[in-house]
N, C-alpha and C. Protein backbone atom coordinates (compact mmCIF):
# COMPACT_ATOMS: atom_id res chain seq x y z
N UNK A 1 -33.82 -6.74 10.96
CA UNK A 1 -32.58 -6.06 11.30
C UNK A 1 -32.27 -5.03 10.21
N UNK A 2 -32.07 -3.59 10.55
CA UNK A 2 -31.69 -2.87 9.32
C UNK A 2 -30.73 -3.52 8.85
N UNK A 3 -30.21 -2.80 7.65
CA UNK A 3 -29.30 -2.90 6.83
C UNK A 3 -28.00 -2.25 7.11
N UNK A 4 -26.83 -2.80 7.40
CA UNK A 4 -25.87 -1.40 8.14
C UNK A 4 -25.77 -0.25 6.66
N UNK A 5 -25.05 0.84 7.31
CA UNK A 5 -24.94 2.05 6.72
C UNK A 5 -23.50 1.80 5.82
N UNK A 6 -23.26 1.99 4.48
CA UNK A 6 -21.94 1.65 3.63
C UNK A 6 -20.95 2.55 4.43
N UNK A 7 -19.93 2.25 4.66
CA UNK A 7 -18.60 2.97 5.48
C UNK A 7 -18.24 3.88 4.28
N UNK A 8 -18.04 5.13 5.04
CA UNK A 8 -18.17 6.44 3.58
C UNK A 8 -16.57 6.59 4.09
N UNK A 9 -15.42 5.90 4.60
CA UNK A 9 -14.31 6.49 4.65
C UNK A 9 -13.50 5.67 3.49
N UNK A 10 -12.62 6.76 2.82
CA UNK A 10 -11.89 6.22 1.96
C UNK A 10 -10.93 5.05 2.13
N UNK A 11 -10.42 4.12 1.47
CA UNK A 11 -9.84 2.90 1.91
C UNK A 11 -8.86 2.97 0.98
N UNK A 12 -7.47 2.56 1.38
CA UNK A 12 -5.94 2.31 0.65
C UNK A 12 -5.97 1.08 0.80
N UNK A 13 -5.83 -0.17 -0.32
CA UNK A 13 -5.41 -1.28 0.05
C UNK A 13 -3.64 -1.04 -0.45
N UNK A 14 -2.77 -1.49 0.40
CA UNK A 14 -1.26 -1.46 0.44
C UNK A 14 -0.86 -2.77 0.53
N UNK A 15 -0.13 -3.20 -0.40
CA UNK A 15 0.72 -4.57 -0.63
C UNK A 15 2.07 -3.80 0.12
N UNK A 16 3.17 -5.10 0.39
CA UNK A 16 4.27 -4.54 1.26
C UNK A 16 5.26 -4.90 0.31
N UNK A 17 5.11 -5.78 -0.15
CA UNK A 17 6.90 -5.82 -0.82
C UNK A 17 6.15 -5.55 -2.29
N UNK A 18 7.55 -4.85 -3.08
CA UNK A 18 7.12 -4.29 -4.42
C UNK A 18 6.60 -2.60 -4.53
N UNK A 19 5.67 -2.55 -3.18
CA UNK A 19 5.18 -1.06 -3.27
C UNK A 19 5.99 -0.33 -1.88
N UNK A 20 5.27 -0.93 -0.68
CA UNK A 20 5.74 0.13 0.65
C UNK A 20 7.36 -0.94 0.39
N UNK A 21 7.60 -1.65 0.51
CA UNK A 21 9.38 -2.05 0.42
C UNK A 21 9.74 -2.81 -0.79
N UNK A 22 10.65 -1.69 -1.22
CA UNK A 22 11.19 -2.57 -2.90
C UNK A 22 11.23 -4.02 -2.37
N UNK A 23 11.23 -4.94 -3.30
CA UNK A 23 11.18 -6.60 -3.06
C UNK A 23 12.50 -6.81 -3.68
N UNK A 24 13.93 -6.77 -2.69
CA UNK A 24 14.63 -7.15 -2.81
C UNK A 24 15.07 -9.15 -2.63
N UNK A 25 14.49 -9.59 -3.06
CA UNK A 25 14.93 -11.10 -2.67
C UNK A 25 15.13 -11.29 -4.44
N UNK A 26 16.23 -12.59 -4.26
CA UNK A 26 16.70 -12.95 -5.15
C UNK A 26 17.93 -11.87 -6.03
N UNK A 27 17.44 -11.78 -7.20
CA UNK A 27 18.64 -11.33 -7.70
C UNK A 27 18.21 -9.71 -7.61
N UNK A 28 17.02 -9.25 -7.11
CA UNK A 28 16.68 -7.54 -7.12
C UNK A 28 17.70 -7.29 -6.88
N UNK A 29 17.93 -5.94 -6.90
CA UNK A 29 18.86 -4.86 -6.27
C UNK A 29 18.01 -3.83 -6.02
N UNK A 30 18.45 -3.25 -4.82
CA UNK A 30 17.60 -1.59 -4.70
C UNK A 30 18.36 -0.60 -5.97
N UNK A 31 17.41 0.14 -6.23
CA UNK A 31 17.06 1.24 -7.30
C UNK A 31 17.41 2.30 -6.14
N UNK A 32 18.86 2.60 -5.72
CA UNK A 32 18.97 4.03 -4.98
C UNK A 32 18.60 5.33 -5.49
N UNK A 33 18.29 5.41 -6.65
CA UNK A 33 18.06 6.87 -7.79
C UNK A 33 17.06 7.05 -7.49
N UNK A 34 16.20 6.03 -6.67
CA UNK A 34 14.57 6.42 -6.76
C UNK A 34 14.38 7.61 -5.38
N UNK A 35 15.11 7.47 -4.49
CA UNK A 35 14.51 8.13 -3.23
C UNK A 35 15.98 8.82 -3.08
N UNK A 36 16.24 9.88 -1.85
CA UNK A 36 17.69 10.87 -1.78
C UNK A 36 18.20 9.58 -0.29
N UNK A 37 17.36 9.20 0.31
CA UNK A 37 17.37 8.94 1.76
C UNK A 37 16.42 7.42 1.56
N UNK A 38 17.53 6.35 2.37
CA UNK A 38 16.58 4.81 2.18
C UNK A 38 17.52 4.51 4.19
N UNK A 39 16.20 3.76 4.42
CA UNK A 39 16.27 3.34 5.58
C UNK A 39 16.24 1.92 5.66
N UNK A 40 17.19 1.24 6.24
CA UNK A 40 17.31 -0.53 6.37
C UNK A 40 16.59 -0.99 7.94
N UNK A 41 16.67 -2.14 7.71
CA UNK A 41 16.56 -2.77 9.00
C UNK A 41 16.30 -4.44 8.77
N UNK A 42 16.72 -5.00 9.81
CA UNK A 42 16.43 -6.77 9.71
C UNK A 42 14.96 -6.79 10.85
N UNK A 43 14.05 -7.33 9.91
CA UNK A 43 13.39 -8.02 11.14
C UNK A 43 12.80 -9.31 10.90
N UNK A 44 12.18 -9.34 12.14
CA UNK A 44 11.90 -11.05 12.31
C UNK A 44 10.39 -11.42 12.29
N UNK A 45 9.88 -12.25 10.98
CA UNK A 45 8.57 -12.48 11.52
C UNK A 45 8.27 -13.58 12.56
N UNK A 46 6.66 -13.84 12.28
CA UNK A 46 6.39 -14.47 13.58
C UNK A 46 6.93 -15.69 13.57
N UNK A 47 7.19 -16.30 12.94
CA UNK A 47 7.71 -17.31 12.79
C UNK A 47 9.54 -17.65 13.17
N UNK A 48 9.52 -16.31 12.98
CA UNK A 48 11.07 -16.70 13.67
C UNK A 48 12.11 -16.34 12.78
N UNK A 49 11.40 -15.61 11.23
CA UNK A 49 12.93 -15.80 10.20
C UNK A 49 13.05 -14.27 10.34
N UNK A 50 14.54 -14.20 10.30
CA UNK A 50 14.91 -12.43 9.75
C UNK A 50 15.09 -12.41 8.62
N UNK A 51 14.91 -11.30 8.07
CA UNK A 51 15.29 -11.00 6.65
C UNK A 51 15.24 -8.90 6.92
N UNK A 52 15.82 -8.88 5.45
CA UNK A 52 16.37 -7.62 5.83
C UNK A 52 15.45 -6.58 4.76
N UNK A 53 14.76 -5.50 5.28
CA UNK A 53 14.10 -4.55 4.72
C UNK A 53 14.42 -3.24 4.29
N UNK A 54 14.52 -2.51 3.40
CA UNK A 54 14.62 -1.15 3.13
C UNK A 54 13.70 -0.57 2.86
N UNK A 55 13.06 0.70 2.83
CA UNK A 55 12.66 1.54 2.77
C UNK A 55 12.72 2.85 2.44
N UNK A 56 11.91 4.18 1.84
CA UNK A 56 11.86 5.54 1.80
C UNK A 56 11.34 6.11 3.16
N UNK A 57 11.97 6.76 3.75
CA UNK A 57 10.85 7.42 5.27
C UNK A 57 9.83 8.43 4.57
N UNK A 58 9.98 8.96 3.33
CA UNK A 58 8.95 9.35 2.10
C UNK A 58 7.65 8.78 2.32
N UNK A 59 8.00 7.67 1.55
CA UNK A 59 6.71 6.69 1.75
C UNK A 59 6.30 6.48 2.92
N UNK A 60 7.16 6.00 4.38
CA UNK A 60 6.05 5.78 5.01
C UNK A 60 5.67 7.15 5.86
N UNK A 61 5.84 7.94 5.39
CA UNK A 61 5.47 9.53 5.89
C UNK A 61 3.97 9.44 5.58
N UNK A 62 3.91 9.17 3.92
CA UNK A 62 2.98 8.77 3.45
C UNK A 62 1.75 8.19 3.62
N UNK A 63 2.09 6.72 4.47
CA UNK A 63 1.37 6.13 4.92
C UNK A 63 0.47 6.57 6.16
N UNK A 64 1.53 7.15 6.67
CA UNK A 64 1.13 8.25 8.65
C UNK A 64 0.16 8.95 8.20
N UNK A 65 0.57 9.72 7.06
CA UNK A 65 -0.18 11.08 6.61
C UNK A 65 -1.75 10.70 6.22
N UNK A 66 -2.05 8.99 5.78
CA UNK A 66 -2.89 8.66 5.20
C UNK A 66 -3.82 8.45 6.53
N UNK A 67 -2.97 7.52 7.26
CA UNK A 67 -3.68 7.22 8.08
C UNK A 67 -4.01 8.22 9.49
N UNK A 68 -3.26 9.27 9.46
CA UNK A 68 -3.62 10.13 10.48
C UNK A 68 -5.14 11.32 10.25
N UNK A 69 -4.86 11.34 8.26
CA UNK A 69 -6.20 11.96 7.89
C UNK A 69 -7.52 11.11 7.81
N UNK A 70 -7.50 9.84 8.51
CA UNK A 70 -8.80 9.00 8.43
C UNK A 70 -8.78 8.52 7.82
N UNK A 71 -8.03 7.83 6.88
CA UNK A 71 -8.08 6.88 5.37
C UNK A 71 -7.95 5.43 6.31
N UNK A 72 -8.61 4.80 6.16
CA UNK A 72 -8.78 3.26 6.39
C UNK A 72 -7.82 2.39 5.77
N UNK A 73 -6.33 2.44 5.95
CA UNK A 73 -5.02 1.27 5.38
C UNK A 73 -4.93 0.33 5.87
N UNK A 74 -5.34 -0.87 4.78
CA UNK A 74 -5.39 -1.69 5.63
C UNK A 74 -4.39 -2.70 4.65
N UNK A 75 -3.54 -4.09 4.85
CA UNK A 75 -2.44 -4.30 3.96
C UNK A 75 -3.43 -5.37 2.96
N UNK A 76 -3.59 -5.58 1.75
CA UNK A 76 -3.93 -6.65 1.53
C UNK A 76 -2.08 -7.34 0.50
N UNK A 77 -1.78 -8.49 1.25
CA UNK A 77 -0.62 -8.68 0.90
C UNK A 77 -0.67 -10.26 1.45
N UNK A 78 0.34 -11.18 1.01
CA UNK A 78 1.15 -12.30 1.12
C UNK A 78 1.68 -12.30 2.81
N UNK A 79 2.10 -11.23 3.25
CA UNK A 79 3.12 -11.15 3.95
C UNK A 79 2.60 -10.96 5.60
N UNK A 80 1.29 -11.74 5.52
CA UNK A 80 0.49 -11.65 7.26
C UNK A 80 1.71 -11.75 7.77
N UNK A 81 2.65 -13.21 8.19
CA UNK A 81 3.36 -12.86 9.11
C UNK A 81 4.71 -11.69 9.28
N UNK A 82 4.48 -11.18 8.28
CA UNK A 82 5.85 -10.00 8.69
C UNK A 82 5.07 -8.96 8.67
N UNK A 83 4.06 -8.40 8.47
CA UNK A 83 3.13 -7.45 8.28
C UNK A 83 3.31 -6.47 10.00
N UNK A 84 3.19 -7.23 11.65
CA UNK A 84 3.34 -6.79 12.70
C UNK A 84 5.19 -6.08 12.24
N UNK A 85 5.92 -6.95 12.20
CA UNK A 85 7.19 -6.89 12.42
C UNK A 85 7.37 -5.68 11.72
N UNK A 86 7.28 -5.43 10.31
CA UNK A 86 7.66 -4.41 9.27
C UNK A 86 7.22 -2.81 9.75
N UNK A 87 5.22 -2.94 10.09
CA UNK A 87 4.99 -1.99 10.45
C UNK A 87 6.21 -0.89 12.10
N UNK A 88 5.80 -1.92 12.56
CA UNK A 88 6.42 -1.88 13.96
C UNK A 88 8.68 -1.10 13.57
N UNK A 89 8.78 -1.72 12.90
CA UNK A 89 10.50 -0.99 11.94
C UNK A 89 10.42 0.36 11.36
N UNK A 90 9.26 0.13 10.90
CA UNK A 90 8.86 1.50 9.97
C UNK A 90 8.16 2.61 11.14
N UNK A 91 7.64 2.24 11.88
CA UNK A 91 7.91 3.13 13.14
C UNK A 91 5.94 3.96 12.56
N UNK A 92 5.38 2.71 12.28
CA UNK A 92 4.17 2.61 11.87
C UNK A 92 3.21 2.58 12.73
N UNK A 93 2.08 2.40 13.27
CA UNK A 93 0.97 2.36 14.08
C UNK A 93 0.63 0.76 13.43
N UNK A 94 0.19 -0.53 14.03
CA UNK A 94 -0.65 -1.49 13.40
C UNK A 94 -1.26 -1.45 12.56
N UNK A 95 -1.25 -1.61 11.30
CA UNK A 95 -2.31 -1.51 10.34
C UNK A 95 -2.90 -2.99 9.75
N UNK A 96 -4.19 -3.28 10.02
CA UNK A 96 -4.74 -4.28 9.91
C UNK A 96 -4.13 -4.93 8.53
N UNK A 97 -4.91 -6.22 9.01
CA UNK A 97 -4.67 -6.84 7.14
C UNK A 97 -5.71 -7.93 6.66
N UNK A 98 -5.98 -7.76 5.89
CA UNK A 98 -7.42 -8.39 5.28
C UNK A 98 -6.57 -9.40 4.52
N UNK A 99 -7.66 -10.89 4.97
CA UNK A 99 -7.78 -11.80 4.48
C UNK A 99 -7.68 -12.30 3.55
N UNK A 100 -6.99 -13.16 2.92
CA UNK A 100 -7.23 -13.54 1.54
C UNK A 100 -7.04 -14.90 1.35
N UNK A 101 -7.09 -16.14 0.58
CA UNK A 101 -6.86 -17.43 -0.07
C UNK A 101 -6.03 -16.54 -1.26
N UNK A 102 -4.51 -16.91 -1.01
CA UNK A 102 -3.44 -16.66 -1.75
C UNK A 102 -3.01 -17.32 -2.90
N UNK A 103 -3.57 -18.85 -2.95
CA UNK A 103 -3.95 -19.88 -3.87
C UNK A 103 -3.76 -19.39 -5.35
N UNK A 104 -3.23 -19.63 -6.06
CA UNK A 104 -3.01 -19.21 -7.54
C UNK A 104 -4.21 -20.23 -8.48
N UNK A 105 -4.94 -20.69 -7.78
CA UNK A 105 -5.87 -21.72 -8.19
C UNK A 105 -7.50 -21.34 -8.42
N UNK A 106 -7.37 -19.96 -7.88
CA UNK A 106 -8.51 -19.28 -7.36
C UNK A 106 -8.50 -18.10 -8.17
N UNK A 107 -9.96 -18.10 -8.93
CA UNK A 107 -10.02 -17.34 -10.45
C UNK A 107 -11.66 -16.47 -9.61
N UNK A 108 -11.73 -15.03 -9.87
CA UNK A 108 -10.28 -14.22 -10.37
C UNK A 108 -9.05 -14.37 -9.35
N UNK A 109 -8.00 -13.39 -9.71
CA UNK A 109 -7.09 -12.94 -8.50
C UNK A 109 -7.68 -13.08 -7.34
N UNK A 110 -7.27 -13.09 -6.11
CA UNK A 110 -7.88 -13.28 -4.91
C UNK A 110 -8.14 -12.03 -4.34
N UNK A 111 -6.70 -11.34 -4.20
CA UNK A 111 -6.65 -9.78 -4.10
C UNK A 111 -7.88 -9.18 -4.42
N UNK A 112 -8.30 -9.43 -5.88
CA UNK A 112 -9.07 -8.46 -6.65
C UNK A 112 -10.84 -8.65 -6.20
N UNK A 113 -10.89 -10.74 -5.75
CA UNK A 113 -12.09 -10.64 -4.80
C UNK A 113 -12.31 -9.68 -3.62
N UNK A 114 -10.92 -9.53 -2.93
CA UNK A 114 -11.28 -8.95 -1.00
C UNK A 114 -10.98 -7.64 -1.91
N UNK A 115 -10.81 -6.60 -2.84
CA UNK A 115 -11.14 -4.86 -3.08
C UNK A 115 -12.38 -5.08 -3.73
N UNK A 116 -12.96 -5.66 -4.49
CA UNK A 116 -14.12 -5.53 -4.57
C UNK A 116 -15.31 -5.82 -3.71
N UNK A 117 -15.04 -6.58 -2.40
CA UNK A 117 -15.73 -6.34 -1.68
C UNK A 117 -15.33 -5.14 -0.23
N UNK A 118 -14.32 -4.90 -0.37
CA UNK A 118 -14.23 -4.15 0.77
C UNK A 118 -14.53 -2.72 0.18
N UNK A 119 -13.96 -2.61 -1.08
CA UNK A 119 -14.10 -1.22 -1.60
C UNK A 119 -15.57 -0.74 -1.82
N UNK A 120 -16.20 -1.34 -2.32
CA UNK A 120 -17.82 -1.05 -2.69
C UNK A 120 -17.45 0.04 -3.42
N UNK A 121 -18.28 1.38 -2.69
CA UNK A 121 -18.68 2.37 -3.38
C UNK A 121 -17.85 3.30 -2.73
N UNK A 122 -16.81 3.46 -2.37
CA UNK A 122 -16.23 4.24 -1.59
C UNK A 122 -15.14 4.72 -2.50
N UNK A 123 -14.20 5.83 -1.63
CA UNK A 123 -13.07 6.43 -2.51
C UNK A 123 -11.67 5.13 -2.37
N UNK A 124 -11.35 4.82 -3.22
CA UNK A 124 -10.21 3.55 -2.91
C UNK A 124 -9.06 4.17 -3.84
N UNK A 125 -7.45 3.32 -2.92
CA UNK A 125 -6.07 3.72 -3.01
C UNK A 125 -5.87 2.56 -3.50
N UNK A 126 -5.68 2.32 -4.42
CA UNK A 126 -5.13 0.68 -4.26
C UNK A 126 -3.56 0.34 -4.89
N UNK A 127 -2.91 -0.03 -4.30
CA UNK A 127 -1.19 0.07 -4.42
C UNK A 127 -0.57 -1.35 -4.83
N UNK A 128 -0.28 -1.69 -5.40
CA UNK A 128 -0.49 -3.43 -5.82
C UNK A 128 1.01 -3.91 -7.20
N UNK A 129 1.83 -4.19 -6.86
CA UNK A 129 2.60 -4.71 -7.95
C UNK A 129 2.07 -5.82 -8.88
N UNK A 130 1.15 -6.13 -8.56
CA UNK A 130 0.42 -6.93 -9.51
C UNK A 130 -0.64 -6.74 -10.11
N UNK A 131 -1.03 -5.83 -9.81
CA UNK A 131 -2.25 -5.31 -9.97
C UNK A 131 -2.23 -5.56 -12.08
N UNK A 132 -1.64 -4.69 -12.79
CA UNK A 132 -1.49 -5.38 -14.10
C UNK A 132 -1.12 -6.35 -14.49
N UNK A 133 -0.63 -7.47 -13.99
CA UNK A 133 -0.29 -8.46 -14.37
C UNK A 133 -1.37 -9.78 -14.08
N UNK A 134 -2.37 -9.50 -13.59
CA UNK A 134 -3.60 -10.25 -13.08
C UNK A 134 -4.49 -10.05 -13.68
N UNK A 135 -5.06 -11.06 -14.38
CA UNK A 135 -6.35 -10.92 -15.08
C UNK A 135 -7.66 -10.25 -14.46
N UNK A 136 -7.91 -9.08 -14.96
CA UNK A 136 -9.42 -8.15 -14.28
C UNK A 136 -8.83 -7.39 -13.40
N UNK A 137 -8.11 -7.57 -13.20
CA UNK A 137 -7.60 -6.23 -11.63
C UNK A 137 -7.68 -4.88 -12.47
N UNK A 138 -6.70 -4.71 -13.57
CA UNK A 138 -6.69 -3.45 -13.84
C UNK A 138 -8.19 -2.96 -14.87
N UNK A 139 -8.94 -3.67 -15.34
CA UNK A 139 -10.03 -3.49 -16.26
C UNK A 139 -10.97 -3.03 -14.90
N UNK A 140 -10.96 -3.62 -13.59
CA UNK A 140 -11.80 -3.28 -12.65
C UNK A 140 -11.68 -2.28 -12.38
N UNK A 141 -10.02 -1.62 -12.23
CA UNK A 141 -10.46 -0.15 -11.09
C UNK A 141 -10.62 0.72 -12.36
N UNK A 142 -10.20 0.41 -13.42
CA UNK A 142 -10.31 1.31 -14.43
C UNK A 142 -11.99 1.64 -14.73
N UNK A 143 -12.65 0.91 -14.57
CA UNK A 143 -14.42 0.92 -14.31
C UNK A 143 -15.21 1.29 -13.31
N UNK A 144 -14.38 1.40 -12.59
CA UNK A 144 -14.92 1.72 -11.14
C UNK A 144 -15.47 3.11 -11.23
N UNK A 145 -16.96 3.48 -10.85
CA UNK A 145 -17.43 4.44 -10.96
C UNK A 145 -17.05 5.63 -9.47
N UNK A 146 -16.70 5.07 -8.29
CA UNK A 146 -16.03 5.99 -7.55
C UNK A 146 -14.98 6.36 -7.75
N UNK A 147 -14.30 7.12 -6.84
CA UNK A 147 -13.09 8.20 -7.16
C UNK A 147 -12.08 6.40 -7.05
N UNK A 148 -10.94 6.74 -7.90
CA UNK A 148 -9.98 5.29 -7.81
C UNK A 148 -8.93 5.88 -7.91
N UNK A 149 -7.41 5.46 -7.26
CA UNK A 149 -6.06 5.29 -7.41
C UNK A 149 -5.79 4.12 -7.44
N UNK A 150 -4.88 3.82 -8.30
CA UNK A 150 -3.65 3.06 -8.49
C UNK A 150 -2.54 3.03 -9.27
N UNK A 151 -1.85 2.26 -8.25
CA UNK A 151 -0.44 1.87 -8.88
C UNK A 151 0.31 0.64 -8.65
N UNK A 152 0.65 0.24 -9.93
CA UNK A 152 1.46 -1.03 -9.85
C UNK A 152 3.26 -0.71 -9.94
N UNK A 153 3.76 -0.11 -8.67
CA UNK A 153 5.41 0.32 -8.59
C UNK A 153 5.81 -0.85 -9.08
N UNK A 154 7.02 -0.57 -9.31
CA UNK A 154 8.36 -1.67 -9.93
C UNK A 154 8.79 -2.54 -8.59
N UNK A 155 8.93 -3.51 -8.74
CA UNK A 155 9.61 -4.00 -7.71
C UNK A 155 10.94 -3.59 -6.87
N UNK A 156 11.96 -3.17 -7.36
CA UNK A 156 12.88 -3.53 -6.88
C UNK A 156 13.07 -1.09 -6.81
N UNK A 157 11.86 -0.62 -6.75
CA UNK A 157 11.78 0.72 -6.21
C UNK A 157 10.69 1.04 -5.47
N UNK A 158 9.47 0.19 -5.37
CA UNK A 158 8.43 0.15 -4.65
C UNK A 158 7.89 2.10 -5.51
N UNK A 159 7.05 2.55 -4.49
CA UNK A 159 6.56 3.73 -4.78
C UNK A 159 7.18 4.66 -5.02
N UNK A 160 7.01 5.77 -5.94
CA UNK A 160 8.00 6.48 -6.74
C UNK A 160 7.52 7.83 -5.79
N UNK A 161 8.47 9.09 -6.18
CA UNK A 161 8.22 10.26 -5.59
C UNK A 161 6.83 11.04 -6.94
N UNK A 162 6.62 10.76 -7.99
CA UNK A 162 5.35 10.73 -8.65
C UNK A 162 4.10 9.95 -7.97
N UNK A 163 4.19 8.86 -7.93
CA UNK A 163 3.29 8.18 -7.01
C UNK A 163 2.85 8.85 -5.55
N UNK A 164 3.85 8.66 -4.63
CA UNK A 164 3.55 9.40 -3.21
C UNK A 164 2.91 10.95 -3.38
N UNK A 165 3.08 11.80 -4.49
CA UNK A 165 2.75 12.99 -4.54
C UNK A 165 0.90 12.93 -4.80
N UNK A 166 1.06 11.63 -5.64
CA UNK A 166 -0.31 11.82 -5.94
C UNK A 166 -0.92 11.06 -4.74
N UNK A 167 -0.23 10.35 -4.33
CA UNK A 167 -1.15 9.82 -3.03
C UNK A 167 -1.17 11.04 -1.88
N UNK A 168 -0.56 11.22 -1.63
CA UNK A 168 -0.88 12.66 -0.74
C UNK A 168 -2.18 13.59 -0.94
N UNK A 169 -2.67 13.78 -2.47
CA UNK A 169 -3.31 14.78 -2.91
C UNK A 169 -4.52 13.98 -2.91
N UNK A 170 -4.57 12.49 -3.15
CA UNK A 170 -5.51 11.90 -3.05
C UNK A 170 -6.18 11.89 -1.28
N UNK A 171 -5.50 11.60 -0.61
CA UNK A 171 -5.50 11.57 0.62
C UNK A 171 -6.30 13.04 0.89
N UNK A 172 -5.56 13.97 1.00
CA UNK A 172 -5.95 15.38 1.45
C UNK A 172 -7.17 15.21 0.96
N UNK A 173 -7.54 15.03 -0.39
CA UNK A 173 -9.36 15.72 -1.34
C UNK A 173 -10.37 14.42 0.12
N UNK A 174 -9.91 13.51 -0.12
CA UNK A 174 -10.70 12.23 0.14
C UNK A 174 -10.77 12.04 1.87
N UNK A 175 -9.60 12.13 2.35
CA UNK A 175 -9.97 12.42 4.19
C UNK A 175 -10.53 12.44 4.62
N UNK A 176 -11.74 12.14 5.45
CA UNK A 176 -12.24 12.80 6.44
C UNK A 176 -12.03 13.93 7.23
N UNK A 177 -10.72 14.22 8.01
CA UNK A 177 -9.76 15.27 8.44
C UNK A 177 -8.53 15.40 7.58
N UNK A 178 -8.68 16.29 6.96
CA UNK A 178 -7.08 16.27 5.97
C UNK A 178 -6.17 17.14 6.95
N UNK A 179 -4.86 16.94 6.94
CA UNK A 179 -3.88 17.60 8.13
C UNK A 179 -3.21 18.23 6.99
N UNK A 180 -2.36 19.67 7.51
CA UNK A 180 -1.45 20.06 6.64
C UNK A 180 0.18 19.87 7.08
N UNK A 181 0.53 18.46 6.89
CA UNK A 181 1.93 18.00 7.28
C UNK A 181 2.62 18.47 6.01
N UNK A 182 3.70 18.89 5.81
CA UNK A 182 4.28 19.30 4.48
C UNK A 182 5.00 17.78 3.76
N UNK A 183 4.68 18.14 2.07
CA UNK A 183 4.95 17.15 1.62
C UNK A 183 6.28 16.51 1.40
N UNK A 184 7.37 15.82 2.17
CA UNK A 184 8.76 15.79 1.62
C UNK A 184 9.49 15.19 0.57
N UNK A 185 7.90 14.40 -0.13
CA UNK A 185 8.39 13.76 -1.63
C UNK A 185 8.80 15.15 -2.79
N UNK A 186 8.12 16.38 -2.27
CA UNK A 186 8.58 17.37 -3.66
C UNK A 186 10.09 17.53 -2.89
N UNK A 187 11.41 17.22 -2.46
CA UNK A 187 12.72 17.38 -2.81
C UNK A 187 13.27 16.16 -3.76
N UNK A 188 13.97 17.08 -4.48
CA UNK A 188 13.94 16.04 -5.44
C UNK A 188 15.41 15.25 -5.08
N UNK A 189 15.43 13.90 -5.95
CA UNK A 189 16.18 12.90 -5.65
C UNK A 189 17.28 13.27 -5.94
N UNK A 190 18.58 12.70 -4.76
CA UNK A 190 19.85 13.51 -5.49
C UNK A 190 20.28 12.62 -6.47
């Protein structure tokens, strides 16, 4: 049987709370200074619980923009069951979500097993609030001999209008089809 062919499209792995939605639970507060314009909503995962989400329409402009130029987003995150619900609020297209053993028992990071195998040799986004705080995550992409992004946003602002700018530009070089949607992270925050 040949060998399949390595997938030459660039890949974003996207965590949801912390990066695409500040992680307001507990004592967070949203960081309004970060974005001019934040969008709420309650939804319900599969399971049945609501809880309540905010957002930049920035960011997930962002995300459209990524995924409409061919970038492969797929979530690697905690949050399988709200993952349908959130996208679906955010007025998102389905975006898959890769597997993981979430287990804090499981050396390295788990995360950092499923990007090193999904990423290979390809151009990778990787968006991760933990990403520094996990042993090898950040020594990895920092080694990584293909083109690499990341960012570990703050929690309680998720992705910054610095961040989204560079993800945009990353997006456009790396695409397959890059689109020219205009960028609305350069207005600046009031």
């Amino acid at each position: 049987m040949p060998a399949l062919a390595p997938n030459p499209r660039p890949l974003w792995l996207l965590d949801i709370d912390g990066v695409l939605l500040p992680d307001l639970r507990g004592r967070h507060r949203l960081d309004t200074t970060a974005w001019r314009e934040w969008h709420h909503a309650t939804v319900v995962d599969q399971e049945g619980k609501a809880f309540e989400v905010s957002w930049s329409p920035v960011v997930v402009e962002a995300v459209r923009h990524a995924i409409e130029s061919g970038v492969e987003v797929q979530f690697l995150s905690t949050w399988l069951g709200s993952s349908p619900a959130v996208t679906e609020a955010l007025g998102l297209p389905p975006i898959p979500w890769l597997d993981f053993d979430p287990s804090p028992t499981v050396m390295p990071w788990p995360k950092l097993l499923v990007a090193r195998n999904e990423a290979a040799n390809r151009p990778l986004l990787w968006t991760d609030d933990h990403i520094v705080s996990e042993a090898g995550a950040e020594d990895w992409v920092k080694q990584r001999r293909a083109s690499t992004l990341w960012f570990a946003p703050q929690l309680r602002i998720g992705l910054t209008q610095r961040m989204v700018r560079e993800i945009r530009e990353w997006t456009d070089r790396h695409a397959p089809a890059p689109t020219a949607t205009p960028d609305p992270s350069e207005e600046p925050a009031a």
